[in-house]
ModelCIF file with pLDDT and N, C-alpha, C, O atoms, coordinates in Angstrom:
data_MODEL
#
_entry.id   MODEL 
#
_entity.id                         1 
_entity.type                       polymer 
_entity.pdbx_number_of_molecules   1 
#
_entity_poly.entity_id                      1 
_entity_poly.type                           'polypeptide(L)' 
_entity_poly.nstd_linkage                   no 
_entity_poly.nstd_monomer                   no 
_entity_poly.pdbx_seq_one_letter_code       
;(UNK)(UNK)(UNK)(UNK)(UNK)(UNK)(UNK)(UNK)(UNK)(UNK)(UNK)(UNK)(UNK)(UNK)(UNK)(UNK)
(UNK)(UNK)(UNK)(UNK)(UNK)(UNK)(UNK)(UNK)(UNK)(UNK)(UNK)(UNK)(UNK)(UNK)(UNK)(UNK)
(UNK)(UNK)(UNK)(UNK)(UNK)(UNK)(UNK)(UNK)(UNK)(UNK)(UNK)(UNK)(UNK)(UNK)(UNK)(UNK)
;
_entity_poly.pdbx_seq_one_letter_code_can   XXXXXXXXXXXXXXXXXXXXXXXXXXXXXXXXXXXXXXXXXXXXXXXX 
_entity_poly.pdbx_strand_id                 A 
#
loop_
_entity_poly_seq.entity_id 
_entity_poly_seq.num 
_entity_poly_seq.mon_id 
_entity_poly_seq.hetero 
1 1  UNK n 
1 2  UNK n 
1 3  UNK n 
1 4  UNK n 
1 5  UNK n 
1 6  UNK n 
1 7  UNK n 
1 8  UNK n 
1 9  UNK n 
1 10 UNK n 
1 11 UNK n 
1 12 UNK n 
1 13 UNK n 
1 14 UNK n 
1 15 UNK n 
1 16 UNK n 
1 17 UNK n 
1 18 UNK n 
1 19 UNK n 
1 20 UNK n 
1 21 UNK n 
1 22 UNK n 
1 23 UNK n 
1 24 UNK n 
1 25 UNK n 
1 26 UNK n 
1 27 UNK n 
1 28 UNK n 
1 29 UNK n 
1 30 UNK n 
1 31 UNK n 
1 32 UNK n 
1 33 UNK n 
1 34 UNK n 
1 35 UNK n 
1 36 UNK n 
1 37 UNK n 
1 38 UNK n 
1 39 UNK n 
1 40 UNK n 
1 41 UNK n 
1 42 UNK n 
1 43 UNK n 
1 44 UNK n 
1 45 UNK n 
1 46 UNK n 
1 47 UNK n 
1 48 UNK n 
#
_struct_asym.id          A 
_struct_asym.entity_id   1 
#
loop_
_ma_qa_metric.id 
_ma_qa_metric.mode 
_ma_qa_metric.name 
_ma_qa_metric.software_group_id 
_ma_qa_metric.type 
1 global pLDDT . pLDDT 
2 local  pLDDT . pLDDT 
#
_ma_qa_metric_global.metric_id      1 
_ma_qa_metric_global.metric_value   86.90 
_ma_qa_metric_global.model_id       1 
_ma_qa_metric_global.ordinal_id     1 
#
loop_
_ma_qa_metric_local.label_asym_id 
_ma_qa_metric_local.label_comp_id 
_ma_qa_metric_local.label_seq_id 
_ma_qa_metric_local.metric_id 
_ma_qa_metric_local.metric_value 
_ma_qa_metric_local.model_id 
_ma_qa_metric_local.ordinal_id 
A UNK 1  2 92.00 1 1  
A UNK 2  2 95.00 1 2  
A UNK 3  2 96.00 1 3  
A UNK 4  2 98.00 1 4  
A UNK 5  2 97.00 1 5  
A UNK 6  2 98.00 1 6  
A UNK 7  2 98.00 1 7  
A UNK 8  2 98.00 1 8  
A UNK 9  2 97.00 1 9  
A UNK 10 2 97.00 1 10 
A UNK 11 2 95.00 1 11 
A UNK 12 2 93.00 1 12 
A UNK 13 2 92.00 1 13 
A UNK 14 2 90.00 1 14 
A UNK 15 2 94.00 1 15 
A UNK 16 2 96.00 1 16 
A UNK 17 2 97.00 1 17 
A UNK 18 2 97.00 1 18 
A UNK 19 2 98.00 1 19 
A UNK 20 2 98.00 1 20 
A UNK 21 2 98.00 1 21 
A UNK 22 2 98.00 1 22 
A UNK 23 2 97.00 1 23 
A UNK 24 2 97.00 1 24 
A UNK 25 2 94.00 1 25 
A UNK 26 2 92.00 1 26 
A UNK 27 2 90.00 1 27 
A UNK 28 2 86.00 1 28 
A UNK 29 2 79.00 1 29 
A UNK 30 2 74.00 1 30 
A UNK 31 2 70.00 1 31 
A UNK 32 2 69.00 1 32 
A UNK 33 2 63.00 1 33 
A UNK 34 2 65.00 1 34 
A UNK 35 2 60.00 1 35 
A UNK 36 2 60.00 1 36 
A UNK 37 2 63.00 1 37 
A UNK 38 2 67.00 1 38 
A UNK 39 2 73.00 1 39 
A UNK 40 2 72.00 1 40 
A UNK 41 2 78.00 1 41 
A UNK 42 2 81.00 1 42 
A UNK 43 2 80.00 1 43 
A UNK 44 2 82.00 1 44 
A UNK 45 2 87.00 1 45 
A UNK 46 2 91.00 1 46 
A UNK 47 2 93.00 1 47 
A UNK 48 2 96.00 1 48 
#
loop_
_atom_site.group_PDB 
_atom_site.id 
_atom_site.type_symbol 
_atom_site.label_atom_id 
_atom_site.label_alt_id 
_atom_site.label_comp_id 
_atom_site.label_asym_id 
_atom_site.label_entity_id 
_atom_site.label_seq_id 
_atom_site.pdbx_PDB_ins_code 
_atom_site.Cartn_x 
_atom_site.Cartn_y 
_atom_site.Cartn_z 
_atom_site.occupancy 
_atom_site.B_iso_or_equiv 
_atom_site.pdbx_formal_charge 
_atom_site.auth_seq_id 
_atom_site.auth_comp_id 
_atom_site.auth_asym_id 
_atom_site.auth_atom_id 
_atom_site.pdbx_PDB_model_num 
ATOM 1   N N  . UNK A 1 1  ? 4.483   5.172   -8.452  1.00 92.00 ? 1  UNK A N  1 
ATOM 2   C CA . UNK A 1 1  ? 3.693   4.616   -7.357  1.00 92.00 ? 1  UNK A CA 1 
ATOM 3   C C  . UNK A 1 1  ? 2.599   5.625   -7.033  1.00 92.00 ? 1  UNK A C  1 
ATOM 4   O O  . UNK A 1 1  ? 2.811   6.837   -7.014  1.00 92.00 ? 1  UNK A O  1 
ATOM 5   N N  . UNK A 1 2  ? 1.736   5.215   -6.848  1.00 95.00 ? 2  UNK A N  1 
ATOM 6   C CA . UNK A 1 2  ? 0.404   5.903   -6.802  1.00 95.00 ? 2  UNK A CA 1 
ATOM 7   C C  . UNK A 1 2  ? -1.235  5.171   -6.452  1.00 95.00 ? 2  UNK A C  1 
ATOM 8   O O  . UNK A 1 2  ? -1.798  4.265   -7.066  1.00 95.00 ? 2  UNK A O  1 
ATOM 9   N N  . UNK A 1 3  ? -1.660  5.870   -5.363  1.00 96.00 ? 3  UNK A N  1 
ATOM 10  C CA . UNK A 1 3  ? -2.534  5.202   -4.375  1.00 96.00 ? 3  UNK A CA 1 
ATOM 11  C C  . UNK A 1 3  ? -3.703  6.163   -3.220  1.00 96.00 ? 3  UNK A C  1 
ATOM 12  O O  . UNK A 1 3  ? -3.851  7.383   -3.141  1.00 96.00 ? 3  UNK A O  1 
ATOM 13  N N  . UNK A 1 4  ? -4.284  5.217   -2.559  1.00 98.00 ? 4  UNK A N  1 
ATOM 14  C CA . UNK A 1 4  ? -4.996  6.162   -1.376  1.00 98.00 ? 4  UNK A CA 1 
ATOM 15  C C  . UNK A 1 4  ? -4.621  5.296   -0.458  1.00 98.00 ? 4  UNK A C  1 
ATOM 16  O O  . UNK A 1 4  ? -4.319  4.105   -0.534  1.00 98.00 ? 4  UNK A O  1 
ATOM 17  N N  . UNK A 1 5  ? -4.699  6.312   0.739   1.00 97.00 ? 5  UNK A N  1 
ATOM 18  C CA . UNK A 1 5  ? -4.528  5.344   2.372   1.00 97.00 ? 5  UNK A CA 1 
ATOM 19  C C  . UNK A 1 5  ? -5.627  5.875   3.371   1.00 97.00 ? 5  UNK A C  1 
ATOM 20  O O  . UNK A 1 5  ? -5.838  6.885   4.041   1.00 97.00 ? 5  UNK A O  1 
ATOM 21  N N  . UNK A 1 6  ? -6.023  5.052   3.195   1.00 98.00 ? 6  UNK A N  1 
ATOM 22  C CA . UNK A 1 6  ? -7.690  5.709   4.460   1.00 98.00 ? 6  UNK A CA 1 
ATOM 23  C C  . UNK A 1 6  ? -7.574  5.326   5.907   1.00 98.00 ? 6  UNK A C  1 
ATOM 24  O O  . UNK A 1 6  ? -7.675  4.135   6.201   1.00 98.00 ? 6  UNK A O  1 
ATOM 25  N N  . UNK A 1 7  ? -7.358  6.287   6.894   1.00 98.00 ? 7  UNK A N  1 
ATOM 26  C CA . UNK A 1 7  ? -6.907  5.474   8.357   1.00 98.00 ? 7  UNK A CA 1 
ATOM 27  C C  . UNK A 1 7  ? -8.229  6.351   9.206   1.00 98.00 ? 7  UNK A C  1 
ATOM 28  O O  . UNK A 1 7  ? -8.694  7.396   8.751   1.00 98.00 ? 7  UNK A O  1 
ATOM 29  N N  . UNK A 1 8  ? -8.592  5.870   10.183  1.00 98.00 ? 8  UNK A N  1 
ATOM 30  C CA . UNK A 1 8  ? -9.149  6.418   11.217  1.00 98.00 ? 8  UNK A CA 1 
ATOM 31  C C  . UNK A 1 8  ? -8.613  5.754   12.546  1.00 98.00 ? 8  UNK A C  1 
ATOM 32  O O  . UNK A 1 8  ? -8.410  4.543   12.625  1.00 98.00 ? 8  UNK A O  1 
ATOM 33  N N  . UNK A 1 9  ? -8.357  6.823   13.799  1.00 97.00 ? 9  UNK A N  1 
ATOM 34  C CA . UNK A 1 9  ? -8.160  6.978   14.580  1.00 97.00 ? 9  UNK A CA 1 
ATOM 35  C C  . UNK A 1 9  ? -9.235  7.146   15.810  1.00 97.00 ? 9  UNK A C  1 
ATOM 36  O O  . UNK A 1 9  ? -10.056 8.062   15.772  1.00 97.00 ? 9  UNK A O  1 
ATOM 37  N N  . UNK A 1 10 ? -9.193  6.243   16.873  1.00 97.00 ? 10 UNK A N  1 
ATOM 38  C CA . UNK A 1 10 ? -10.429 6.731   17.570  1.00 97.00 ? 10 UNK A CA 1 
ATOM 39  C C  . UNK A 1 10 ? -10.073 6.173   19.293  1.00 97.00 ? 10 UNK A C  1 
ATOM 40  O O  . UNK A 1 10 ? -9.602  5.062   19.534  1.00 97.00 ? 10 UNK A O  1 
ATOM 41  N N  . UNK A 1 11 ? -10.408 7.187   20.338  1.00 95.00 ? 11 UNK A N  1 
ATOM 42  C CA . UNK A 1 11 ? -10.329 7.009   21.510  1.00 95.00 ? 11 UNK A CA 1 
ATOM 43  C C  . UNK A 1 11 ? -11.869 7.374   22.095  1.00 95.00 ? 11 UNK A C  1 
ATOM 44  O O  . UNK A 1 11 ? -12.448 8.438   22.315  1.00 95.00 ? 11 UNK A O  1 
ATOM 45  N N  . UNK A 1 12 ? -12.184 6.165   22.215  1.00 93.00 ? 12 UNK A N  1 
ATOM 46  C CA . UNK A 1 12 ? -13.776 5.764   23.167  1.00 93.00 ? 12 UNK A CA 1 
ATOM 47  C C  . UNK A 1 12 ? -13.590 6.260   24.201  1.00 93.00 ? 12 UNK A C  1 
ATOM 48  O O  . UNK A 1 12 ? -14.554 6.991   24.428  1.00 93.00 ? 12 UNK A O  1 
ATOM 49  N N  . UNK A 1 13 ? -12.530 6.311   25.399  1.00 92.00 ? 13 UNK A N  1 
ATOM 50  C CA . UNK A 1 13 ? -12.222 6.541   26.735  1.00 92.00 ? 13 UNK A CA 1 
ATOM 51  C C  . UNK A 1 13 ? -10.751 6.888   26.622  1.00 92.00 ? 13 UNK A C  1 
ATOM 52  O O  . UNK A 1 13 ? -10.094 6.565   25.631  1.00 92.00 ? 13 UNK A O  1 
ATOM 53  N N  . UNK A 1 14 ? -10.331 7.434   27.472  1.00 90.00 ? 14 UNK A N  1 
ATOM 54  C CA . UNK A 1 14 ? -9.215  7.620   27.889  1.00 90.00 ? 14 UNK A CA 1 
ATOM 55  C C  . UNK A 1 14 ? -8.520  6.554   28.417  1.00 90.00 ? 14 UNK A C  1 
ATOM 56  O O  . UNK A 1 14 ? -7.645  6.863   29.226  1.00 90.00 ? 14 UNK A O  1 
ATOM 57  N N  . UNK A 1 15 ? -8.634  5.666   28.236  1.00 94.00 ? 15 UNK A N  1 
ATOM 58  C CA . UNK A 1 15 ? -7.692  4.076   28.493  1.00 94.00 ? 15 UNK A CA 1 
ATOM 59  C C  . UNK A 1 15 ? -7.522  3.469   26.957  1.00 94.00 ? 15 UNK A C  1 
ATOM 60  O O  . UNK A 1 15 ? -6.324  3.245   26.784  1.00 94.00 ? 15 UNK A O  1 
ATOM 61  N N  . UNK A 1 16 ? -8.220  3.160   25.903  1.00 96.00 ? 16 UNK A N  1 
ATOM 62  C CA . UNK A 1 16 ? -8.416  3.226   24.672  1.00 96.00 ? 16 UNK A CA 1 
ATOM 63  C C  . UNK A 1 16 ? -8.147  3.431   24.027  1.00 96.00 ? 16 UNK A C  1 
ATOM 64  O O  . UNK A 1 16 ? -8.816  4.379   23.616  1.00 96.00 ? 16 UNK A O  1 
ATOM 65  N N  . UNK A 1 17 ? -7.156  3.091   23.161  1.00 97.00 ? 17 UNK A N  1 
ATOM 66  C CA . UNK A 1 17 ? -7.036  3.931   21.559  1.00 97.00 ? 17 UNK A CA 1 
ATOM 67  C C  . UNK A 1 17 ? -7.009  2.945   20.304  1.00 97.00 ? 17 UNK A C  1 
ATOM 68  O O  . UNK A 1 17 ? -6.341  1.913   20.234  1.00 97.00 ? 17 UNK A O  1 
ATOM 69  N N  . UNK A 1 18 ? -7.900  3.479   19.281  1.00 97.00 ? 18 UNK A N  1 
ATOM 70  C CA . UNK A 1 18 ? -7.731  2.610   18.239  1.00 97.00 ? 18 UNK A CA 1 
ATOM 71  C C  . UNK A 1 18 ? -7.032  2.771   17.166  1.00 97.00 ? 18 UNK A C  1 
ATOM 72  O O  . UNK A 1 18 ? -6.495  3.871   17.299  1.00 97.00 ? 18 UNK A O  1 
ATOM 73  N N  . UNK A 1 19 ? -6.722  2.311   16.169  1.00 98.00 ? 19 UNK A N  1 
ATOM 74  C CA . UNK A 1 19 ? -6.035  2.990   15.026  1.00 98.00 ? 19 UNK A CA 1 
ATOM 75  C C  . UNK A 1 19 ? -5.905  1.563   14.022  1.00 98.00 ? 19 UNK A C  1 
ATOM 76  O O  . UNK A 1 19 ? -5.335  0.485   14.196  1.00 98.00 ? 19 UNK A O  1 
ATOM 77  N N  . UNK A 1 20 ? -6.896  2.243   12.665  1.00 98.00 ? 20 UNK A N  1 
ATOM 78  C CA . UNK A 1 20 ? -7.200  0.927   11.571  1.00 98.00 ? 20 UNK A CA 1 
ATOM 79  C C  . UNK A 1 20 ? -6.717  1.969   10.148  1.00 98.00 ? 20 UNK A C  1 
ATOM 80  O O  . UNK A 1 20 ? -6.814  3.195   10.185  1.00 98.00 ? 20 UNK A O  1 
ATOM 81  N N  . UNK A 1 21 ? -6.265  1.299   9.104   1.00 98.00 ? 21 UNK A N  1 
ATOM 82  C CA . UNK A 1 21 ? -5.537  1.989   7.908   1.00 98.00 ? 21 UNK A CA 1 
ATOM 83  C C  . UNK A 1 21 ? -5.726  0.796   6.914   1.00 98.00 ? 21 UNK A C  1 
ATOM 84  O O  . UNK A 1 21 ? -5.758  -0.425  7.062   1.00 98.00 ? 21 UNK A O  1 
ATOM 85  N N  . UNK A 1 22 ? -5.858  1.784   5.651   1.00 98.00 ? 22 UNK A N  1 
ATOM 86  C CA . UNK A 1 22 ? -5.839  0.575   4.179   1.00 98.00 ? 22 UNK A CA 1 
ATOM 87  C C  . UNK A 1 22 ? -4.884  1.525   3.084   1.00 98.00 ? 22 UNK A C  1 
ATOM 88  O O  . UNK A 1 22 ? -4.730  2.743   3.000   1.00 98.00 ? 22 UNK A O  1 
ATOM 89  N N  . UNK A 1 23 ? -4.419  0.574   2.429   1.00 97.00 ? 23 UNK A N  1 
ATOM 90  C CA . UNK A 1 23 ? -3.291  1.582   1.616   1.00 97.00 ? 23 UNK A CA 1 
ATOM 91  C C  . UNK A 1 23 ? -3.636  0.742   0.318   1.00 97.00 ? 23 UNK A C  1 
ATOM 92  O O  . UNK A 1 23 ? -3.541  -0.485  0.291   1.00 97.00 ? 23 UNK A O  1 
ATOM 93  N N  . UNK A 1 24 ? -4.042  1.506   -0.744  1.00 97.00 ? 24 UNK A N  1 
ATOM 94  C CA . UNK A 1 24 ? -3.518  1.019   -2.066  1.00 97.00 ? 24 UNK A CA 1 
ATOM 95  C C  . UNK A 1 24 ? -2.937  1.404   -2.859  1.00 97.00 ? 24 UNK A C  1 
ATOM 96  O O  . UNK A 1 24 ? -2.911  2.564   -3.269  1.00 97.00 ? 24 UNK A O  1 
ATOM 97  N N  . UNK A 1 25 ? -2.162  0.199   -3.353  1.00 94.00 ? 25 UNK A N  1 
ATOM 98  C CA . UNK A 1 25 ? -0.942  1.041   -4.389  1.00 94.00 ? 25 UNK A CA 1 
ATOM 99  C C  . UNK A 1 25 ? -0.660  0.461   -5.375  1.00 94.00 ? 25 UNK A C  1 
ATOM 100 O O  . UNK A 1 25 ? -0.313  -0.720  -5.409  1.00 94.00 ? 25 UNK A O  1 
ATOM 101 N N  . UNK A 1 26 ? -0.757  1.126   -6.224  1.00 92.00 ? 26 UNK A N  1 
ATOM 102 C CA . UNK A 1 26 ? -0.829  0.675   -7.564  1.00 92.00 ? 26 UNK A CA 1 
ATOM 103 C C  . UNK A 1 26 ? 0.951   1.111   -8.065  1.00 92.00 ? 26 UNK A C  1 
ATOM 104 O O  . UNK A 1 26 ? 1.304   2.288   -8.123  1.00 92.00 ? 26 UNK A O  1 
ATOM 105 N N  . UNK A 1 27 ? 1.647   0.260   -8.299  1.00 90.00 ? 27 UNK A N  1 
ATOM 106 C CA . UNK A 1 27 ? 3.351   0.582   -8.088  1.00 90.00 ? 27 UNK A CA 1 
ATOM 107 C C  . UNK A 1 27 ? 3.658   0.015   -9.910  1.00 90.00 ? 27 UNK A C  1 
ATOM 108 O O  . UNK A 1 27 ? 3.214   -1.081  -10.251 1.00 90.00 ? 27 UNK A O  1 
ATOM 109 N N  . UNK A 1 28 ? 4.098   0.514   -10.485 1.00 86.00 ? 28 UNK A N  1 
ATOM 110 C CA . UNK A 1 28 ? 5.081   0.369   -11.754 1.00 86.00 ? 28 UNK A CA 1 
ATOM 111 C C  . UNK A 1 28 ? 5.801   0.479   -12.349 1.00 86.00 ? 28 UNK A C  1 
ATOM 112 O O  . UNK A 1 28 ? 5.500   1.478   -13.002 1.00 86.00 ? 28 UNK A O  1 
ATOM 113 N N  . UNK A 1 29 ? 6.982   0.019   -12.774 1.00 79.00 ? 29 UNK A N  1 
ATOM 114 C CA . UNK A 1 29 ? 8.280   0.240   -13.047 1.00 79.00 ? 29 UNK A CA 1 
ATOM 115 C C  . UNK A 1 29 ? 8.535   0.424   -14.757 1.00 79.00 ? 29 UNK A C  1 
ATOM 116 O O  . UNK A 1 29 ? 8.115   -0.440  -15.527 1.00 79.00 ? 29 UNK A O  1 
ATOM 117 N N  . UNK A 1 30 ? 9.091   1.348   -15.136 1.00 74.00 ? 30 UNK A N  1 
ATOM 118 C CA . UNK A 1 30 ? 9.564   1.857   -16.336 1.00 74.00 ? 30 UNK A CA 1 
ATOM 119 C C  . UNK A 1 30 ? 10.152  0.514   -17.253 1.00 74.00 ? 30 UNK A C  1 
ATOM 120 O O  . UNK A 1 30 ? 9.761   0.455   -18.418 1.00 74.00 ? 30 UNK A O  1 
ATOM 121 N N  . UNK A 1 31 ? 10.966  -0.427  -16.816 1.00 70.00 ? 31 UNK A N  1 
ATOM 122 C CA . UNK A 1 31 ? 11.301  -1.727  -17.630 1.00 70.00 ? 31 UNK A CA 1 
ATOM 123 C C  . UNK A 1 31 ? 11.265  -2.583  -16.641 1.00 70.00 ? 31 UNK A C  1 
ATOM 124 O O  . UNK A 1 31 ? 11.570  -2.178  -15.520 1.00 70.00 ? 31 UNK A O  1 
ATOM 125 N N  . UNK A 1 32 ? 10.975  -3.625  -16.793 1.00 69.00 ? 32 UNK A N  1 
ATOM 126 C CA . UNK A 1 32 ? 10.776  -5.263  -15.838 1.00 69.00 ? 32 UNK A CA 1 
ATOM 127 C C  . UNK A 1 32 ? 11.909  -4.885  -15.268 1.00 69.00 ? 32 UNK A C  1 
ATOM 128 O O  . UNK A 1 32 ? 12.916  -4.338  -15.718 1.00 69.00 ? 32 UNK A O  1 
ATOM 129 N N  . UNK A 1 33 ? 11.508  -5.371  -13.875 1.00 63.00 ? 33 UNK A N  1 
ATOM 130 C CA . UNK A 1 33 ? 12.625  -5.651  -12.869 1.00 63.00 ? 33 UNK A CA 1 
ATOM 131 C C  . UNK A 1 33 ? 13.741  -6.999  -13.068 1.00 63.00 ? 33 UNK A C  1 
ATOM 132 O O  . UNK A 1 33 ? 14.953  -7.034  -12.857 1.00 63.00 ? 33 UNK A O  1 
ATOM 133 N N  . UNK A 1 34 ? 12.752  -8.128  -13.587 1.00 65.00 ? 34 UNK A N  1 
ATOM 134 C CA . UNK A 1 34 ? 13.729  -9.674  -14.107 1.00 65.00 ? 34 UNK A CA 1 
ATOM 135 C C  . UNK A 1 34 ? 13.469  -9.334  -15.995 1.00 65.00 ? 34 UNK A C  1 
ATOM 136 O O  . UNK A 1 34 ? 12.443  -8.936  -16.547 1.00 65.00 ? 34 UNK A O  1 
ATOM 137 N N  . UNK A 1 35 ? 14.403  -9.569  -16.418 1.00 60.00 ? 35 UNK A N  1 
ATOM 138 C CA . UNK A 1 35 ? 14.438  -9.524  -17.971 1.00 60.00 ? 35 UNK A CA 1 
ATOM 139 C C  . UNK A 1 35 ? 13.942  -10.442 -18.544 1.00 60.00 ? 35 UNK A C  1 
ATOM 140 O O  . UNK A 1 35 ? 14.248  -11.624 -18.392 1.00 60.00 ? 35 UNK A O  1 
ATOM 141 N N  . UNK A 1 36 ? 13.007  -9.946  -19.370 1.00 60.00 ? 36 UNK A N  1 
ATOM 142 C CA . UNK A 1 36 ? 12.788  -10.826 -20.016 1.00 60.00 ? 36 UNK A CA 1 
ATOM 143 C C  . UNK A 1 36 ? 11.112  -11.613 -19.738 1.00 60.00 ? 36 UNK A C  1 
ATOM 144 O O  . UNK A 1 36 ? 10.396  -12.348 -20.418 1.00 60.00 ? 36 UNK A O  1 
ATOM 145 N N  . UNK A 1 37 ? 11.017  -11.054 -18.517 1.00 63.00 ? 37 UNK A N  1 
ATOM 146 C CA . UNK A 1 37 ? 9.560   -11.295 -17.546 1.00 63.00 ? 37 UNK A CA 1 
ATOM 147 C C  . UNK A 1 37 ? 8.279   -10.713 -18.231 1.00 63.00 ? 37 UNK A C  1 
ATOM 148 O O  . UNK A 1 37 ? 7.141   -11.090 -17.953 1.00 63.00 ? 37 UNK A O  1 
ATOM 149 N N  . UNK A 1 38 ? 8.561   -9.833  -19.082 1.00 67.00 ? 38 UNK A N  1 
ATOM 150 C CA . UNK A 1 38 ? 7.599   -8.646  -19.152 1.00 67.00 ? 38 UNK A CA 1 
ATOM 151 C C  . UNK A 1 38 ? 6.413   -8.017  -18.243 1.00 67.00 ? 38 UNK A C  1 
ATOM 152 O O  . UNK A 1 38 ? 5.391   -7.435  -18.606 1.00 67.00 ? 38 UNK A O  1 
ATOM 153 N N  . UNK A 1 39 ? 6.814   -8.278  -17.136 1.00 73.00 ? 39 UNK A N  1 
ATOM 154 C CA . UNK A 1 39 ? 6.004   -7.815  -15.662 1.00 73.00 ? 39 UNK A CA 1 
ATOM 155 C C  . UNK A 1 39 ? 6.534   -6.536  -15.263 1.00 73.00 ? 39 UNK A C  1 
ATOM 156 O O  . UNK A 1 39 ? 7.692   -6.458  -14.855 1.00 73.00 ? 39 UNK A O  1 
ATOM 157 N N  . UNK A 1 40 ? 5.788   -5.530  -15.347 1.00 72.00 ? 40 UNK A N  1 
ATOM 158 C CA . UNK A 1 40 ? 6.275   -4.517  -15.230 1.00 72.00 ? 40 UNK A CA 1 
ATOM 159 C C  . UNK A 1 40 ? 6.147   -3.652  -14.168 1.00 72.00 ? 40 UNK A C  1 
ATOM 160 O O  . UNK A 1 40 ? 6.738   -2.591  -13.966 1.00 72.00 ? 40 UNK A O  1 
ATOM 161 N N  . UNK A 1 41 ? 4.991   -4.432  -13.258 1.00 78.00 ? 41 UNK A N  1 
ATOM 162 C CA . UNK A 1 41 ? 4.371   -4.181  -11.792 1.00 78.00 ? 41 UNK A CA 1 
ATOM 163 C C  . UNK A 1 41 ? 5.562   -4.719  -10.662 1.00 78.00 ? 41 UNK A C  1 
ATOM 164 O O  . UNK A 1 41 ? 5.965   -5.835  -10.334 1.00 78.00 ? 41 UNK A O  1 
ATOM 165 N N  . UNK A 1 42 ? 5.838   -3.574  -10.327 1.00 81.00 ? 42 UNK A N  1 
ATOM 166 C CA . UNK A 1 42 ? 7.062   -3.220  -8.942  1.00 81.00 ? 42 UNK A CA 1 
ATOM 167 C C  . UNK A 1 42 ? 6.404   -5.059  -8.076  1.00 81.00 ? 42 UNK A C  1 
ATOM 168 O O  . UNK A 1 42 ? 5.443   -5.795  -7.851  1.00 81.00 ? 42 UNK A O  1 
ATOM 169 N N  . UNK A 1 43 ? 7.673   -4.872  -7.955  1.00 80.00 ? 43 UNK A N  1 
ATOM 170 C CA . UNK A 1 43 ? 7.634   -6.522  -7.276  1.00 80.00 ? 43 UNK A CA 1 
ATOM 171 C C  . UNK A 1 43 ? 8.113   -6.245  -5.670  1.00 80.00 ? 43 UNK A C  1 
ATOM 172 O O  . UNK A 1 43 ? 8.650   -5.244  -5.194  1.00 80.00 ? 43 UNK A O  1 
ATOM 173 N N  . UNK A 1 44 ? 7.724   -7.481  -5.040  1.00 82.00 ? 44 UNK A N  1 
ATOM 174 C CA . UNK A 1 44 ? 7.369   -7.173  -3.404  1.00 82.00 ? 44 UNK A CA 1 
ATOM 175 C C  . UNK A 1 44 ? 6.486   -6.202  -2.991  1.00 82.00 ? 44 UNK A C  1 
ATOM 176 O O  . UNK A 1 44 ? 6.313   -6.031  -1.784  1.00 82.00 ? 44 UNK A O  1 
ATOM 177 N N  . UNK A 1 45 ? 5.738   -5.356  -4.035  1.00 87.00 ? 45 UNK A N  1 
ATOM 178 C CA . UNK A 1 45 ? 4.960   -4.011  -3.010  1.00 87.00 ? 45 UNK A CA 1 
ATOM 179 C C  . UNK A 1 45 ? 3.346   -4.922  -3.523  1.00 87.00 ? 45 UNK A C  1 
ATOM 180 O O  . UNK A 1 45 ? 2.995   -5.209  -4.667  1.00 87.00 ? 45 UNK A O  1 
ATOM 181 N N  . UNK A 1 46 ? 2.747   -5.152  -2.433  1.00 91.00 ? 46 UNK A N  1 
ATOM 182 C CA . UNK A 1 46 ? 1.621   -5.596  -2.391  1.00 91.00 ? 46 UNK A CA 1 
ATOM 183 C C  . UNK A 1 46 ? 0.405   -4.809  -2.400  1.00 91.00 ? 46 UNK A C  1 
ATOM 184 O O  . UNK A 1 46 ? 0.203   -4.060  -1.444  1.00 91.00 ? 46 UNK A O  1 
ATOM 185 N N  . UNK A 1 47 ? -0.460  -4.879  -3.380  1.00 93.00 ? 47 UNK A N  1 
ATOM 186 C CA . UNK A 1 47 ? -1.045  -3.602  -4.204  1.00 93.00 ? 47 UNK A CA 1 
ATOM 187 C C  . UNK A 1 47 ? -2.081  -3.359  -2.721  1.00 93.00 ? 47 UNK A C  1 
ATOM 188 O O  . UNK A 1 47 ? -2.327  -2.170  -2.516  1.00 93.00 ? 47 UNK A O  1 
ATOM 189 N N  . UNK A 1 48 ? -2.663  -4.304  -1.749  1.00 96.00 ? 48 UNK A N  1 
ATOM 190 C CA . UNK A 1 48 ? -3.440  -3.917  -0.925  1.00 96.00 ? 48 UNK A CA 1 
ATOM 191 C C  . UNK A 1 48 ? -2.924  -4.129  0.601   1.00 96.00 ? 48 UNK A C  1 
ATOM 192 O O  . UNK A 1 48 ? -3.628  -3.774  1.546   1.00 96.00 ? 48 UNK A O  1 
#
């Protein structure tokens, strides 16, 4: 598994706070998870 995650954090005022993030991940597994699939991209991890 291997990726970047870019977040910024930001308080305009002291009542305020923001917080936005992106993660990508590029996830792959050594032999298919279902046999026989030949999908070899980690399943359930959503690349964005």
């Amino acid at each position: 598994a291997r990726g970047v995650e870019l977040s910024a954090t930001a308080s305009p005022n002291r009542m305020l706070d923001l917080f936005v993030s992106y993660t990508f991940t590029n996830s792959d597994q050594r032999t298919p998870q279902v046999a026989d699939s030949g999908i070899i991209t980690s399943l359930v991890i959503p690349d964005h």
